[in-house]
N, C-alpha and C. Protein backbone atom coordinates (compact mmCIF):
# COMPACT_ATOMS: atom_id res chain seq x y z
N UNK A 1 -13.72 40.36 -20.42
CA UNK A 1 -13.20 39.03 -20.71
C UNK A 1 -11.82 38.84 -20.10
N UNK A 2 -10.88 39.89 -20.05
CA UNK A 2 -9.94 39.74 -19.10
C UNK A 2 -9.72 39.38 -18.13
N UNK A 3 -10.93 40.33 -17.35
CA UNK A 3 -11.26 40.32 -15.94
C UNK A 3 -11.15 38.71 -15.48
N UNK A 4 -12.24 38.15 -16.68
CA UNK A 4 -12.68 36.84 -16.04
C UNK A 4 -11.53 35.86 -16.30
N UNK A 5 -10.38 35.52 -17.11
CA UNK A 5 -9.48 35.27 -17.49
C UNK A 5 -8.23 35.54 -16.60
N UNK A 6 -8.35 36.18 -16.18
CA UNK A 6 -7.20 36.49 -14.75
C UNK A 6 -7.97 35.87 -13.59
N UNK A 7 -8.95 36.38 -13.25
CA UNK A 7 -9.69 35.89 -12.11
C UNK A 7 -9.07 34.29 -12.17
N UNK A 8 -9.55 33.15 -13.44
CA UNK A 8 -9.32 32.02 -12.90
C UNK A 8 -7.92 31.95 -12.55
N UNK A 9 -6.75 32.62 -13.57
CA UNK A 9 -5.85 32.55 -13.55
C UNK A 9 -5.24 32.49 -12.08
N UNK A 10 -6.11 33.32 -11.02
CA UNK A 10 -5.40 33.46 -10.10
C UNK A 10 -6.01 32.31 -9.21
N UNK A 11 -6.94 32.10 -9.34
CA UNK A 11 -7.34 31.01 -8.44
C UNK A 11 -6.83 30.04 -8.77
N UNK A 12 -6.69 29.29 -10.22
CA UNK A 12 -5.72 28.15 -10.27
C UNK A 12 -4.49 28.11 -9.74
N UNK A 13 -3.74 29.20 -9.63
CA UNK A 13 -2.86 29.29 -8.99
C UNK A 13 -2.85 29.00 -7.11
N UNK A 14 -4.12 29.29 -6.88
CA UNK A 14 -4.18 29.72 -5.48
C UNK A 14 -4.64 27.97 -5.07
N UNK A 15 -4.89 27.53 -5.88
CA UNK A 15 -5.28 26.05 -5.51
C UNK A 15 -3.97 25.04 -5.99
N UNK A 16 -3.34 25.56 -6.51
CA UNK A 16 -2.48 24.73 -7.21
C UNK A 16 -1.39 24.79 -6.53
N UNK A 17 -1.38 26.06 -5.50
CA UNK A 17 -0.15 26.93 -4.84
C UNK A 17 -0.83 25.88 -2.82
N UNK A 18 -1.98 26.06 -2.35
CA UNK A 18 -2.04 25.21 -1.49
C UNK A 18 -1.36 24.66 -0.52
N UNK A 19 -1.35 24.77 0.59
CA UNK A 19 -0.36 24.08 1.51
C UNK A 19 -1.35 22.88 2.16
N UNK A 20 -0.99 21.74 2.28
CA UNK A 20 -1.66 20.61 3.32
C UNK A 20 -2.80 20.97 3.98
N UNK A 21 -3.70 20.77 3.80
CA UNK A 21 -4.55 21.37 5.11
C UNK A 21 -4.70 20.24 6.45
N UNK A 22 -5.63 20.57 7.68
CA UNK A 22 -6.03 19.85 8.21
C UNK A 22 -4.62 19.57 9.57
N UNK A 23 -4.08 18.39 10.20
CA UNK A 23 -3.35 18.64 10.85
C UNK A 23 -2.13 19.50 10.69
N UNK A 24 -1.62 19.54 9.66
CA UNK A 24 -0.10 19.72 8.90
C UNK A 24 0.02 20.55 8.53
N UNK A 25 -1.37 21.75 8.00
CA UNK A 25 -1.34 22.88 8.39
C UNK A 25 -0.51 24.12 8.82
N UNK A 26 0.07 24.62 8.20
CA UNK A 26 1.07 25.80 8.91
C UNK A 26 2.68 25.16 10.17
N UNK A 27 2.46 23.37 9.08
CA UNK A 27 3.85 23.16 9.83
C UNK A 27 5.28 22.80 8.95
N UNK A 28 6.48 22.86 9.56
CA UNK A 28 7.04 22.99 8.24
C UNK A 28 7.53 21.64 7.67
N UNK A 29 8.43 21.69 6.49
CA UNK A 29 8.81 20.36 5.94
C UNK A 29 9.23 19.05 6.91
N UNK A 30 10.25 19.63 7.66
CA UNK A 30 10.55 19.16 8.60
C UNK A 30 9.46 18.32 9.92
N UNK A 31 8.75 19.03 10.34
CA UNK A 31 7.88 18.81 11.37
C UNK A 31 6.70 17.81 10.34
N UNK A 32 6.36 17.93 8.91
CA UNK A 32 5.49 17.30 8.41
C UNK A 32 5.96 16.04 8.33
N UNK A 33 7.72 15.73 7.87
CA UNK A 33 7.96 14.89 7.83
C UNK A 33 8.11 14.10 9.25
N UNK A 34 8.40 14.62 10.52
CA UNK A 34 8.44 14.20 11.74
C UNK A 34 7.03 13.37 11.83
N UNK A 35 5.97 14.30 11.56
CA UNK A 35 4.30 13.81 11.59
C UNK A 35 4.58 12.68 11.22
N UNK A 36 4.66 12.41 10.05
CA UNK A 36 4.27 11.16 9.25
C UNK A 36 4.81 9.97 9.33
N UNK A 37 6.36 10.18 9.41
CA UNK A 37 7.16 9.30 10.80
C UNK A 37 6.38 9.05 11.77
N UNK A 38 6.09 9.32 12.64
CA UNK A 38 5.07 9.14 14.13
C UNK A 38 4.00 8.52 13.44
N UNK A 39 3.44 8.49 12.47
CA UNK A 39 1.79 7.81 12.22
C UNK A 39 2.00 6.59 11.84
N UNK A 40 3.53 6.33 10.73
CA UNK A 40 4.01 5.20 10.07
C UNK A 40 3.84 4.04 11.28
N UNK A 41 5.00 4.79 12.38
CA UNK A 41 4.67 3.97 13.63
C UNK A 41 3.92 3.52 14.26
N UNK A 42 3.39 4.54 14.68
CA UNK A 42 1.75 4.63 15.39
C UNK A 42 0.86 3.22 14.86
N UNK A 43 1.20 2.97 13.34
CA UNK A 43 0.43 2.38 12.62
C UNK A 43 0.67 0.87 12.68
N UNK A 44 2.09 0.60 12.43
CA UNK A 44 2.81 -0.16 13.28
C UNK A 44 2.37 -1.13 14.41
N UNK A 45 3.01 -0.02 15.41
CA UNK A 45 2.48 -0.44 16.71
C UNK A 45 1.29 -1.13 17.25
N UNK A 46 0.56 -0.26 16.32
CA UNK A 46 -1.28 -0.74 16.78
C UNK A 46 -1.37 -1.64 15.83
N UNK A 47 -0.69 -2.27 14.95
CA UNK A 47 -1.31 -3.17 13.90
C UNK A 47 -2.40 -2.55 13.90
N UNK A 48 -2.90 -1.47 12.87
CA UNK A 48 -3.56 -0.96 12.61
C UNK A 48 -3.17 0.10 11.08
N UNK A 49 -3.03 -0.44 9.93
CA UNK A 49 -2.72 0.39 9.13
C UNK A 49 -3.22 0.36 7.55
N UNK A 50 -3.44 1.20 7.01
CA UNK A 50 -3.86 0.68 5.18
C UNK A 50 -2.50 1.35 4.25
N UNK A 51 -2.25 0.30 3.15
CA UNK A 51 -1.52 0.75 1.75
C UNK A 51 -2.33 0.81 0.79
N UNK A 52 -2.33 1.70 0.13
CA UNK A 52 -2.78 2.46 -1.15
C UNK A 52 -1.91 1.65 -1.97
N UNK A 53 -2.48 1.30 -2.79
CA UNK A 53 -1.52 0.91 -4.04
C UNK A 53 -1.46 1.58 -5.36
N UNK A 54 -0.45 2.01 -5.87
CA UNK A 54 -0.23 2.74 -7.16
C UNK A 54 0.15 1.77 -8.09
N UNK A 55 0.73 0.86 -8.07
CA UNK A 55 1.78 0.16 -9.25
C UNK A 55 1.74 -1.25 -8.91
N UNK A 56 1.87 -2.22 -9.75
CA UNK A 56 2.25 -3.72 -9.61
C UNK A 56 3.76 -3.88 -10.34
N UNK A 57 3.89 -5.19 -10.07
CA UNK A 57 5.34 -5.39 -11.22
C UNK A 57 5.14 -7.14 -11.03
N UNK A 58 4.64 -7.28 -12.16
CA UNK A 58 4.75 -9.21 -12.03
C UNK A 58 6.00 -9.69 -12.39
N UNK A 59 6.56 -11.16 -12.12
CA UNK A 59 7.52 -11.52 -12.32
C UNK A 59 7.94 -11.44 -13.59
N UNK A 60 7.15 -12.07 -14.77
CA UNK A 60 7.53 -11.65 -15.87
C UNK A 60 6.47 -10.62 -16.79
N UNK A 61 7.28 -9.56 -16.81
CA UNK A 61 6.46 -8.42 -17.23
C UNK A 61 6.77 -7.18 -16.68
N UNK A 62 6.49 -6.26 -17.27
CA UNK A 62 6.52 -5.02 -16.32
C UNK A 62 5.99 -4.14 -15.65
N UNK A 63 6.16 -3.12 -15.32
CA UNK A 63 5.47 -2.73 -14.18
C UNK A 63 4.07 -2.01 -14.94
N UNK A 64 3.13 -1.79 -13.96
CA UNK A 64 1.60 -0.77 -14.94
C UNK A 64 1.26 -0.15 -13.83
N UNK A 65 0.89 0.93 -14.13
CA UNK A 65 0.08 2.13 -12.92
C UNK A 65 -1.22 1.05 -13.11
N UNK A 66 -1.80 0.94 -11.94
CA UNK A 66 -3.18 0.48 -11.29
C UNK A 66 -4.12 2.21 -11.10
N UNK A 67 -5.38 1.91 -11.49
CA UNK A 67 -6.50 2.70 -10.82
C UNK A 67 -6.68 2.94 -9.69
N UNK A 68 -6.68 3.92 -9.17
CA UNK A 68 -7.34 4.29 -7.37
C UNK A 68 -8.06 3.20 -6.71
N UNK A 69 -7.88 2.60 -5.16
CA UNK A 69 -8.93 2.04 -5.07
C UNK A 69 -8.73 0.74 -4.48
N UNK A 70 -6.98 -0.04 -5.29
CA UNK A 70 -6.31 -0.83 -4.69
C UNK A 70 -5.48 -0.71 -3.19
N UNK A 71 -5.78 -1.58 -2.07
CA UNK A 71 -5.26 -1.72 -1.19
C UNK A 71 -5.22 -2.74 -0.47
N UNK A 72 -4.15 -2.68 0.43
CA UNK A 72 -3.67 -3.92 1.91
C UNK A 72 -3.96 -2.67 3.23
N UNK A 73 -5.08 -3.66 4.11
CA UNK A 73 -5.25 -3.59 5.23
C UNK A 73 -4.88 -4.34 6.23
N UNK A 74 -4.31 -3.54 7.50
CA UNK A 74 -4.12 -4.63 8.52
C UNK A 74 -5.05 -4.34 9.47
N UNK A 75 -5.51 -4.71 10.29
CA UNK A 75 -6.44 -4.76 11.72
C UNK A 75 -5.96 -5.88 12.56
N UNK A 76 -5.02 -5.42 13.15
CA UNK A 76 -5.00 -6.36 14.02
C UNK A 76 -4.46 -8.29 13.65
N UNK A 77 -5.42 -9.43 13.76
CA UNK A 77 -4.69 -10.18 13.43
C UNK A 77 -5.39 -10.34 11.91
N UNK A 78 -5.87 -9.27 11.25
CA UNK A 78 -6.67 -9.63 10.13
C UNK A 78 -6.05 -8.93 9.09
N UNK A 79 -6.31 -9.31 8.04
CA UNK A 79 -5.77 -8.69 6.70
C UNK A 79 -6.73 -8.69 5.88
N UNK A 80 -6.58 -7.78 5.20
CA UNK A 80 -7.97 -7.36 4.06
C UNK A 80 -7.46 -6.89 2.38
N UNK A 81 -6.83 -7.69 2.00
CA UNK A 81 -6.34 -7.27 0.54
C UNK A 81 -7.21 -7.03 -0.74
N UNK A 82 -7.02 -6.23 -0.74
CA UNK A 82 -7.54 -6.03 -2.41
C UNK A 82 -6.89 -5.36 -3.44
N UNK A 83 -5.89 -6.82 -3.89
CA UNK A 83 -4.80 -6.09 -4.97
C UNK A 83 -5.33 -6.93 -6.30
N UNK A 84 -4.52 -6.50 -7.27
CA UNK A 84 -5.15 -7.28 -8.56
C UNK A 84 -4.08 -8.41 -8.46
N UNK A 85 -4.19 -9.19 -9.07
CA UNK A 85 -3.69 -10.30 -9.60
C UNK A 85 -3.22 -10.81 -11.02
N UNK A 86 -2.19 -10.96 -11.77
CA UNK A 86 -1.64 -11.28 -13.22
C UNK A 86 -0.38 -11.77 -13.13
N UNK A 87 -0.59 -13.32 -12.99
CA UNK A 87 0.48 -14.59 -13.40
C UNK A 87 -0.28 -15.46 -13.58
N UNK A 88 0.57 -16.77 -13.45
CA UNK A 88 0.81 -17.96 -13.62
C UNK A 88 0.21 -18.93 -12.34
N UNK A 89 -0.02 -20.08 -12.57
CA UNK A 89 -0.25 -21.20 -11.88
C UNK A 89 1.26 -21.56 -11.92
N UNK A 90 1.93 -22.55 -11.24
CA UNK A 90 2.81 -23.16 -10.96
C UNK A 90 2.72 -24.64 -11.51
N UNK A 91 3.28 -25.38 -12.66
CA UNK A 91 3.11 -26.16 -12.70
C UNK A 91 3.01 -27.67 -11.77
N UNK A 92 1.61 -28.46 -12.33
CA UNK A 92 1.54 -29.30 -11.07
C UNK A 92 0.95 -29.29 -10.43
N UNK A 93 0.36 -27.79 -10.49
CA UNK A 93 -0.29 -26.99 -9.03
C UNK A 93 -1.97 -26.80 -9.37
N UNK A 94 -3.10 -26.85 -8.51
CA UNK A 94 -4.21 -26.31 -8.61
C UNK A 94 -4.75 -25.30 -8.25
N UNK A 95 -4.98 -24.69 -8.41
CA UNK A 95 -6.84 -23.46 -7.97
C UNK A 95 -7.99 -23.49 -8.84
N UNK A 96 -8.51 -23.39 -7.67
CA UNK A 96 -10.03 -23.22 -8.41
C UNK A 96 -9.98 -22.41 -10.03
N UNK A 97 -10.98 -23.50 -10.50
CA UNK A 97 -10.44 -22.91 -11.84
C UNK A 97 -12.27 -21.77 -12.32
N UNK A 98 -12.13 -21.20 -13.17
CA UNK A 98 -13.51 -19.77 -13.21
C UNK A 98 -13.35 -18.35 -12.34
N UNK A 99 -14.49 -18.28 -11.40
CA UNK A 99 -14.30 -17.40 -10.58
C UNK A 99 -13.48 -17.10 -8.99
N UNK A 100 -11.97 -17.17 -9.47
CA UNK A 100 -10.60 -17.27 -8.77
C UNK A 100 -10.89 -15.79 -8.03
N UNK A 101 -10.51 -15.34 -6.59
CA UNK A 101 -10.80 -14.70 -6.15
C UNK A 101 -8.97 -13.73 -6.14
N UNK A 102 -7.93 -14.36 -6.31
CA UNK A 102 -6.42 -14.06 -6.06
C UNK A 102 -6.32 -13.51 -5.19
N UNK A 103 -6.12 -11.93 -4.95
CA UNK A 103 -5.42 -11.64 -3.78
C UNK A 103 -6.37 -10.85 -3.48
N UNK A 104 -7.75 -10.85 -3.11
CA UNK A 104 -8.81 -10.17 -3.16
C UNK A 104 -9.74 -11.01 -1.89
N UNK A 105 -9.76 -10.50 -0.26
CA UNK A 105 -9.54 -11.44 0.22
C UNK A 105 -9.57 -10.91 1.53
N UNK A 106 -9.97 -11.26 2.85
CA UNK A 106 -10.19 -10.96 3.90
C UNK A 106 -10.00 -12.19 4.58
N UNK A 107 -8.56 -12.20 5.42
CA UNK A 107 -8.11 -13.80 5.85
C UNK A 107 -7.26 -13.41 7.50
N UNK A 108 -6.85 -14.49 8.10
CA UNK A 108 -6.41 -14.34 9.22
C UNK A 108 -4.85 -13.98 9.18
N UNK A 109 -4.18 -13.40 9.61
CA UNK A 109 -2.68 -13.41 10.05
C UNK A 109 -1.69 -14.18 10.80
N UNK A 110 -1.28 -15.07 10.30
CA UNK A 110 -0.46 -16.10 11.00
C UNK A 110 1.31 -15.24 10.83
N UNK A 111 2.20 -15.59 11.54
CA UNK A 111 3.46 -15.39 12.05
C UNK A 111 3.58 -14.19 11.55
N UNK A 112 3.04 -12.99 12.28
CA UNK A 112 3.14 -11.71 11.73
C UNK A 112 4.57 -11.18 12.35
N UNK A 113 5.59 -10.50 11.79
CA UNK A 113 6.82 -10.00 12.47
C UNK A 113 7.33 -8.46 11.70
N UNK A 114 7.26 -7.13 12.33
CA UNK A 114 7.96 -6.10 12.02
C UNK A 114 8.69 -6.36 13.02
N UNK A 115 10.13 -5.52 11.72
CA UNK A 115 11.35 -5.62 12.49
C UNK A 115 12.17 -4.05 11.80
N UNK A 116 12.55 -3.40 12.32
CA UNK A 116 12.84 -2.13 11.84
C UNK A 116 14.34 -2.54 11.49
N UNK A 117 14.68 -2.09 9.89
CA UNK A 117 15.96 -2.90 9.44
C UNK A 117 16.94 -1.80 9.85
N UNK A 118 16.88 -0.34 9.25
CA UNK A 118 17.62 0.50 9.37
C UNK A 118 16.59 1.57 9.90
N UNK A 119 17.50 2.88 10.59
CA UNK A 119 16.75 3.83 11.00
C UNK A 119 15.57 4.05 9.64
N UNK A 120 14.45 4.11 10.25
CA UNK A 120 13.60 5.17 8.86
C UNK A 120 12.92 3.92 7.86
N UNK A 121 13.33 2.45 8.36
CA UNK A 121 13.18 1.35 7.19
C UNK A 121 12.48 0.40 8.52
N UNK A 122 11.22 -0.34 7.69
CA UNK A 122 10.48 -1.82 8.76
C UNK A 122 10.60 -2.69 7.89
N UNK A 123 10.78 -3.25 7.89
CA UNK A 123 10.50 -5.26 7.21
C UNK A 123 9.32 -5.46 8.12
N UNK A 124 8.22 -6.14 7.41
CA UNK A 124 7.09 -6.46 8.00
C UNK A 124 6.53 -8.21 7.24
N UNK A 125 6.69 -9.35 8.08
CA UNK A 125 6.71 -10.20 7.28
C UNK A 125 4.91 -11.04 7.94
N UNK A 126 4.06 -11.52 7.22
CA UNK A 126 3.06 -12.30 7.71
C UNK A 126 2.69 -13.13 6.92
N UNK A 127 2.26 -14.54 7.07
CA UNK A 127 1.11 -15.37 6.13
C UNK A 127 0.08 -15.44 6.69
N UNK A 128 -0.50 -16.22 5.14
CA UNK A 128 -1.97 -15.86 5.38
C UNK A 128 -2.76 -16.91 4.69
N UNK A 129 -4.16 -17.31 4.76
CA UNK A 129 -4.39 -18.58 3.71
C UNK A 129 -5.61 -18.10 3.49
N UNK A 130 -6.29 -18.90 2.21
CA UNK A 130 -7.22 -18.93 1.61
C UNK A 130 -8.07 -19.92 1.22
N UNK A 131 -8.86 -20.27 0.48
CA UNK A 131 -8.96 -21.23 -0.08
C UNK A 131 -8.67 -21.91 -1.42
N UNK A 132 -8.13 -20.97 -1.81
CA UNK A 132 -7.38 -20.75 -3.14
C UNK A 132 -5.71 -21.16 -2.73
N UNK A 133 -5.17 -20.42 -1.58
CA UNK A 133 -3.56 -20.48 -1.72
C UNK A 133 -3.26 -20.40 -0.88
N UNK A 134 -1.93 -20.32 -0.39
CA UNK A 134 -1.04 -19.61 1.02
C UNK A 134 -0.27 -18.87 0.45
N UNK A 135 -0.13 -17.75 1.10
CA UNK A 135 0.87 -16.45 1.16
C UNK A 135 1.63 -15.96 1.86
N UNK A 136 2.91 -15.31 1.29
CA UNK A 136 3.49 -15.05 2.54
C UNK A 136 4.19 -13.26 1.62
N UNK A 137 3.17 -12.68 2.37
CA UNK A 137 3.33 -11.15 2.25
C UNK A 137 4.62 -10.56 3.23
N UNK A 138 5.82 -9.55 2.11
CA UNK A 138 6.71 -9.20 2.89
C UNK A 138 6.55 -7.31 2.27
N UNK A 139 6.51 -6.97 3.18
CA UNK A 139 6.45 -5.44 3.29
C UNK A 139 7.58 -4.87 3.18
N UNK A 140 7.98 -3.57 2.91
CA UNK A 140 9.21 -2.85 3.22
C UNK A 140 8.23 -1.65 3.56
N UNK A 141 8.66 -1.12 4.50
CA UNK A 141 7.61 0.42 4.95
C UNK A 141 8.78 1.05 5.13
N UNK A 142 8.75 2.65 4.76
CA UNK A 142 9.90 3.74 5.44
C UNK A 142 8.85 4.79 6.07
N UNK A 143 9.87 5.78 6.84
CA UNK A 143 9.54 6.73 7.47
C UNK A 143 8.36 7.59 6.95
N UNK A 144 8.34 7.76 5.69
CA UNK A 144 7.49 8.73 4.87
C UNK A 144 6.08 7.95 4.51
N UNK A 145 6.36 6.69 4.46
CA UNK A 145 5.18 5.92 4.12
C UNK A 145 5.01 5.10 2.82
N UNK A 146 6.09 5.43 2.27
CA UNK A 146 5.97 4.55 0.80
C UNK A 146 6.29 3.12 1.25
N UNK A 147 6.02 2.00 0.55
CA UNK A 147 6.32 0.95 0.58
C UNK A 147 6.34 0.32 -0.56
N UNK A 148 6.89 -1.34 0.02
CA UNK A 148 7.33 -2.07 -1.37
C UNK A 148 6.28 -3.40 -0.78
N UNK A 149 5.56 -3.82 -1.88
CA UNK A 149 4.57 -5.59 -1.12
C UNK A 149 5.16 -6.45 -2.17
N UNK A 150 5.33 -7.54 -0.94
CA UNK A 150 5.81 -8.65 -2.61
C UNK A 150 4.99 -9.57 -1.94
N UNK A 151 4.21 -10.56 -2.71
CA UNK A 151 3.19 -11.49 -2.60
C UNK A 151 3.23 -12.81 -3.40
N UNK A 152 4.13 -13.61 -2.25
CA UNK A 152 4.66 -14.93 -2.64
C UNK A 152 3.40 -16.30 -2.23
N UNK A 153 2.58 -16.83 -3.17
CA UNK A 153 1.90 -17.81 -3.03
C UNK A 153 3.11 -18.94 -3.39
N UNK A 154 1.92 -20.09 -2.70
CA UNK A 154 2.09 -21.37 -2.97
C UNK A 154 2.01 -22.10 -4.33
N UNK A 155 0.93 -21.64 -4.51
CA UNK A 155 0.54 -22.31 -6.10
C UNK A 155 0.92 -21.30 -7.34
N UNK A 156 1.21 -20.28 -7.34
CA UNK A 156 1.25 -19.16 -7.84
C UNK A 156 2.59 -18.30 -8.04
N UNK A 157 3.01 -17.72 -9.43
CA UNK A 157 3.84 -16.47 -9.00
C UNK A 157 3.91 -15.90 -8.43
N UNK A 158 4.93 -14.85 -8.12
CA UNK A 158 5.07 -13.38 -7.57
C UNK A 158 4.94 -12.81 -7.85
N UNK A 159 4.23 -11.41 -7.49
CA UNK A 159 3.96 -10.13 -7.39
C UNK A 159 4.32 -9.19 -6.54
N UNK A 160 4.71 -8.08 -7.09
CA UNK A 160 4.70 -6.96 -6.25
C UNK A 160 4.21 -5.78 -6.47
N UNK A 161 3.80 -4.79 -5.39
CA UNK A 161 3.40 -3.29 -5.53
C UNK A 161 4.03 -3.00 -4.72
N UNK A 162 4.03 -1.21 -5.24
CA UNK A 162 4.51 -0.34 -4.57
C UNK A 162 3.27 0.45 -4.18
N UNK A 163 3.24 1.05 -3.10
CA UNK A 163 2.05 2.19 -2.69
C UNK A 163 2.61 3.09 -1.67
N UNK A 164 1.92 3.82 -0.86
CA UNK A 164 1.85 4.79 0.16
C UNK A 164 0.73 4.53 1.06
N UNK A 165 1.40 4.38 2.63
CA UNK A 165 0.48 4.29 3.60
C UNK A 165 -0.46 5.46 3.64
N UNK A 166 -1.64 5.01 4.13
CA UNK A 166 -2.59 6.50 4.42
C UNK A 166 -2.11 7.30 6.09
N UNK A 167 -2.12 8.47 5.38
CA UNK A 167 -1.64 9.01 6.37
C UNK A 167 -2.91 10.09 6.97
N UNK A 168 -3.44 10.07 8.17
CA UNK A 168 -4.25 11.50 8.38
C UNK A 168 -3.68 12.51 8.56
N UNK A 169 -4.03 13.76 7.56
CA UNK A 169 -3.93 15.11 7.30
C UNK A 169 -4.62 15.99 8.19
């Protein structure tokens, strides 16, 4: 019973202990962080990138961990959101009222602009429309990949998440 009791012992450890696999592999902090820098870009560049989303924060209210699963895609001149949604209408204002789709949504990219603010920091600004609203999504991306989304409608409050770009390992 020992035996078997150490045995896991050591393997939890040995999984728990783990280094990156796959590209990143046997490289060090430094060079991983160089990697991921280069992909942020890469990602960038190609208008080509996805955010993971971990967290929201509505205007009034506070912030809640979200389930796996939430994300913003870019392709090019397209955007593919699928974040949750929890506010307000704007008084005055309409949307479809029942089955409201919010920020859940595959739409075109109008006045898309990254602009790198400080070394290691992008501002990434685009709108976008629906049939529900207009948006005007502003990004903060850094070197490592975390970011900040704030998601300013027309008819609608603000929202924001925080997430992490996908990075390949």
């Amino acid at each position: 019973m020992k035996k078997i009791a150490l045995i896991m012992a050591i393997a939890a450890l040995m999984v728990s202990c783990r280094t990156t696999s796959g590209v990143t592999n046997g490289m060090s902090k430094a060079e991983r962080e160089a990697y991921v820098a280069e992909q942020v870009y890469n990602g960038l560049n190609e208008l080509h990138y996805t955010i993971e989303v971990s967290h929201m924060t509505q205007r009034r209210g506070g912030m809640r961990t979200l389930s796996g699963g939430y994300e913003l895609e870019i392709k090019g001149d397209t955007v593919i959101s699928y974040l949750p949604y929890f506010g307000d209408v704007y008084a005055g204002r309409t949307v479809p009222y029942g089955q409201q789709k919010g920020l859940n949504f595959t739409s075109r990219i109008y006045n898309y602009a990254a602009v790198m603010e400080k070394q290691g920091e992008y501002r990434i600004q685009f709108e976008t429309e629906t049939d529900e609203d207009r948006y005007l999504y502003t990004i903060q991306l850094f070197d490592n990949g975390k970011s900040y989304i704030d998601v300013l409608g027309e008819n609608r409050t603000s929202i924001s998440f925080i997430g992490n770009m996908k990075i390949a390992y």
